[in-house]
N, C-alpha and C. Protein backbone atom coordinates (compact mmCIF):
# COMPACT_ATOMS: atom_id res chain seq x y z
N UNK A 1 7.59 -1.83 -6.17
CA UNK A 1 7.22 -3.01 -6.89
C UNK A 1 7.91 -2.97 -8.25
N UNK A 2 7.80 -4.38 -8.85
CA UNK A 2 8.64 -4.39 -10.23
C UNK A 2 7.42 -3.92 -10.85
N UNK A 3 8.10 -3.44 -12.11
CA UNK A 3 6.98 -3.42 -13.36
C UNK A 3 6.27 -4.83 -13.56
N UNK A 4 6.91 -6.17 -13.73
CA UNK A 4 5.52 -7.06 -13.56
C UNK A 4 4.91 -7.54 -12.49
N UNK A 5 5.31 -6.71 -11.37
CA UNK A 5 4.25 -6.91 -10.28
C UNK A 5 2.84 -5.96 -10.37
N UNK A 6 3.08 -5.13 -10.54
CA UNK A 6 2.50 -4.38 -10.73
C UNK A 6 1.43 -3.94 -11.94
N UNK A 7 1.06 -5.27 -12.99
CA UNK A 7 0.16 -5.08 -13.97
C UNK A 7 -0.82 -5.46 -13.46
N UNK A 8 -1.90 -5.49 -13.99
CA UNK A 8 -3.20 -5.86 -13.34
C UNK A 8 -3.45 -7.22 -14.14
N UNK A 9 -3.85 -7.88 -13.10
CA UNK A 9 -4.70 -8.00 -11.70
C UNK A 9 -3.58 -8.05 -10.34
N UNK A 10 -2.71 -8.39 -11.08
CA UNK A 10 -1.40 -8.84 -10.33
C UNK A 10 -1.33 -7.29 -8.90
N UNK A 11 -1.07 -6.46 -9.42
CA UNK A 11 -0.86 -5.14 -8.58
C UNK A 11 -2.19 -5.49 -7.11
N UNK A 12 -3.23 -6.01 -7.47
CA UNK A 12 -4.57 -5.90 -6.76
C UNK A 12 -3.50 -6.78 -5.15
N UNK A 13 -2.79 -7.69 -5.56
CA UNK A 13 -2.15 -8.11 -3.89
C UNK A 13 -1.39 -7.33 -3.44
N UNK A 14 -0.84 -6.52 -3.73
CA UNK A 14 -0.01 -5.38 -3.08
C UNK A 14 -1.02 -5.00 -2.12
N UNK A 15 -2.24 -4.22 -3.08
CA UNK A 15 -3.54 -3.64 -2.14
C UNK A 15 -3.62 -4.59 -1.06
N UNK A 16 -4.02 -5.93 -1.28
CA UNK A 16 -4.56 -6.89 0.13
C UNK A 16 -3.35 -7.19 0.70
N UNK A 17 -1.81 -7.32 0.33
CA UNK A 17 -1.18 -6.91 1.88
C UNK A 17 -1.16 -6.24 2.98
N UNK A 18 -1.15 -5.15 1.90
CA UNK A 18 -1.22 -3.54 2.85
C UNK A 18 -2.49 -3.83 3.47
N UNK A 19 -3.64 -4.06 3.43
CA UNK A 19 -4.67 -4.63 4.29
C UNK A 19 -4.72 -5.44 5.14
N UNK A 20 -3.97 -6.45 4.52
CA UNK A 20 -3.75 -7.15 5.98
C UNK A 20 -3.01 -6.64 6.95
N UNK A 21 -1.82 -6.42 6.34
CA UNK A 21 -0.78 -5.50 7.46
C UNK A 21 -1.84 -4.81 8.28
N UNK A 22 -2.57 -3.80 7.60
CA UNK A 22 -3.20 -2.84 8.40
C UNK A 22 -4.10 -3.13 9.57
N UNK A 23 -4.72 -4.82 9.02
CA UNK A 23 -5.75 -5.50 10.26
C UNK A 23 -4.75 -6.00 11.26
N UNK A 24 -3.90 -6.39 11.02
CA UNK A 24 -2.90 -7.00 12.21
C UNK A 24 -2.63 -6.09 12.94
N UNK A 25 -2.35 -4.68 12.91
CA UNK A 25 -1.51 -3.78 13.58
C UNK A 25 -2.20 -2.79 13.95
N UNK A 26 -3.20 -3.43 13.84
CA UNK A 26 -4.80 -2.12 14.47
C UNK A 26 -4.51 -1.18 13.75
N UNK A 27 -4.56 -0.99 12.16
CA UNK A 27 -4.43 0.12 11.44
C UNK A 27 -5.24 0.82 10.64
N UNK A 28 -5.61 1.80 10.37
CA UNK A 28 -6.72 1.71 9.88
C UNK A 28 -6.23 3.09 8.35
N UNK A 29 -7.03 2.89 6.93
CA UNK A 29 -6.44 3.88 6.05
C UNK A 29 -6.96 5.09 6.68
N UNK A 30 -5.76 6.04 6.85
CA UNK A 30 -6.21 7.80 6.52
C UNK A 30 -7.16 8.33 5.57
N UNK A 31 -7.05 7.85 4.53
CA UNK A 31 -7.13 8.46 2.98
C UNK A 31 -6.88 7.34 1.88
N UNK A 32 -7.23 7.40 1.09
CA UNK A 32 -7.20 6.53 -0.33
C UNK A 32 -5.79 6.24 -0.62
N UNK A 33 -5.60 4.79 -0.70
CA UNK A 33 -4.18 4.36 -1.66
C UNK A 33 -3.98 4.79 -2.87
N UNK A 34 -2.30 4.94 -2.77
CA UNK A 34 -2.15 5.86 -4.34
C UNK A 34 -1.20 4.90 -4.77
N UNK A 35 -1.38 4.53 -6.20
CA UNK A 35 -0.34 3.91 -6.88
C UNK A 35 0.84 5.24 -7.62
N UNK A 36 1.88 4.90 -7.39
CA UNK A 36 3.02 6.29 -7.81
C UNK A 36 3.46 5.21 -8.83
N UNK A 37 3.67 5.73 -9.89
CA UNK A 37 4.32 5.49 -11.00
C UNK A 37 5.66 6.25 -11.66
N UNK A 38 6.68 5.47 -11.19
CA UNK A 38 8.05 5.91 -11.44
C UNK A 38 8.07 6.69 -12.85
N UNK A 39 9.18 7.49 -13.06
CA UNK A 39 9.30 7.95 -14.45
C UNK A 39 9.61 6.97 -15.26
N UNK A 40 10.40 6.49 -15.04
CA UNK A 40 10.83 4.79 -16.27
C UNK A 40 9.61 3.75 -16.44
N UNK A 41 8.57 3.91 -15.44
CA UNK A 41 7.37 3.35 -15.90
C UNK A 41 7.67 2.26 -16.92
N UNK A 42 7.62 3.38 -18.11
CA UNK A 42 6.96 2.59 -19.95
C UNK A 42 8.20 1.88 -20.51
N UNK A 43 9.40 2.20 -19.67
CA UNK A 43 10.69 1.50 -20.82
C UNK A 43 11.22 0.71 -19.24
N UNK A 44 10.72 0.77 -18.24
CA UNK A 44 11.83 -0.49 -17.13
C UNK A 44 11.43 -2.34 -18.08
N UNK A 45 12.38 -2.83 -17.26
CA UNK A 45 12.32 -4.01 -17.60
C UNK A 45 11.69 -4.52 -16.30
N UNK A 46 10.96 -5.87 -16.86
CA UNK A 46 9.77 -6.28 -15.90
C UNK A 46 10.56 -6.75 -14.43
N UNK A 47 11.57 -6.76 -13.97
CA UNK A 47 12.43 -6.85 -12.81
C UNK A 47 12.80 -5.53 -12.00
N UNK A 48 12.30 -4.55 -12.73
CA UNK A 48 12.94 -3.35 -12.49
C UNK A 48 11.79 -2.41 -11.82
N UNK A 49 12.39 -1.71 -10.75
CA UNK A 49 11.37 -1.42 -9.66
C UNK A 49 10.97 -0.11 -9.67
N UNK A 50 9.82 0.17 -10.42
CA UNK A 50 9.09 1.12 -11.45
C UNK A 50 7.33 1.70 -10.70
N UNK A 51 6.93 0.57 -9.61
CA UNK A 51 5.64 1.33 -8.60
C UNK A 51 5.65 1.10 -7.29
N UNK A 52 5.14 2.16 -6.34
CA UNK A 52 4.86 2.25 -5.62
C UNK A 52 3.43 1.95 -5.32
N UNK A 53 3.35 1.62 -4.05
CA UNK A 53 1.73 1.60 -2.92
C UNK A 53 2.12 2.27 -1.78
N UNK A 54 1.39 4.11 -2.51
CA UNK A 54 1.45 4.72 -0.75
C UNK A 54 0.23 4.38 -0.44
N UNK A 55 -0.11 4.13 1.12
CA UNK A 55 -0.78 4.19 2.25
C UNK A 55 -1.00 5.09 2.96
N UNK A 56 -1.44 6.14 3.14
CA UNK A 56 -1.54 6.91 4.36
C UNK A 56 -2.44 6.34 5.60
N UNK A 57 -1.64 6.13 6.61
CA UNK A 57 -2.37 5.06 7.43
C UNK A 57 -2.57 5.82 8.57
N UNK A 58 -3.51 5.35 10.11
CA UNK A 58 -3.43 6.08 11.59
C UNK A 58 -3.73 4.88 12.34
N UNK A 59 -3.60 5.24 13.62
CA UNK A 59 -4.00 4.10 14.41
C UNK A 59 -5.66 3.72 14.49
N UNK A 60 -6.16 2.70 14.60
CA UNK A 60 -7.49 2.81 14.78
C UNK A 60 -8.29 3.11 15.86
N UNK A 61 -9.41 3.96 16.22
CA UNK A 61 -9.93 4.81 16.95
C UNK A 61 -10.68 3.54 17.98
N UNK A 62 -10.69 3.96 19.41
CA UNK A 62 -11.39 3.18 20.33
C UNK A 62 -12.02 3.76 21.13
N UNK A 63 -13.20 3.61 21.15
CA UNK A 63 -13.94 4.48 21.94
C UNK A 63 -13.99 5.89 21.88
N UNK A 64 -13.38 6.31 20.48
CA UNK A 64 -13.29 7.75 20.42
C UNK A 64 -12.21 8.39 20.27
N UNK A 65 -11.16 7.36 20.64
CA UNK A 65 -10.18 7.86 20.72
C UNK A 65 -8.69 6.61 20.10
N UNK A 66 -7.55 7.46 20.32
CA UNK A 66 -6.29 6.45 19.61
C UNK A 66 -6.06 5.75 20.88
N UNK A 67 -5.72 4.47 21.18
CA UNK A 67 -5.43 3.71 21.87
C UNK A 67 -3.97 3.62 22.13
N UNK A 68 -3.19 3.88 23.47
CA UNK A 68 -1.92 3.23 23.46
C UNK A 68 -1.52 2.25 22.90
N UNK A 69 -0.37 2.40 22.31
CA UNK A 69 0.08 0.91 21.55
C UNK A 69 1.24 0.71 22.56
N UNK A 70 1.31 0.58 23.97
CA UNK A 70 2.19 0.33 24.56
C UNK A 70 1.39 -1.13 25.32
C-alpha cells in the first residue's frame, strides 16, 4: 500500500478486502493480520509504497476437516 492508503481510517479497507477475499474463497484467518511497515515509512511520499497487510490465511474447516478445493 501507499503511504496515503494506509493512514487511518483509510488503511481499515485494506482489512475488509482481505475479508472479503477470504469469504469468497472459503478462507478463513490462521492468525492475526499484521500491518509491516516499510523502513521509509516516515519520509515516503504519499504515492510511495511504504505498507503492507500480511494475512496468514488456511482453508476453512468442514466437518472437521479441509475440504477439496477441486
Amino acid at each position: 500500500m501507499t503511504r496515503a492508503q494506509a493512514g487511518y481510517p483509510a488503511i481499515l479497507r485494506a482489512h475488509d478486502a482481505v475479508h472479503r477475499w477470504l469469504a469468497e474463497n472459503d478462507m478463513v484467518l490462521a492468525s492475526p493480520p499484521r500491518e509491516i511497515y516499510h523502513e521509509n515509512w516516515h519520509r515516503a511520499e504519499p504515492d510511495e509504497y511504504a505498507v503492507e497487510v500480511a494475512v496468514p490465511l488456511r482453508p476453512r474447516l468442514r466437518h472437521g476437516r479441509v475440504e477439496s478445493q477441486e
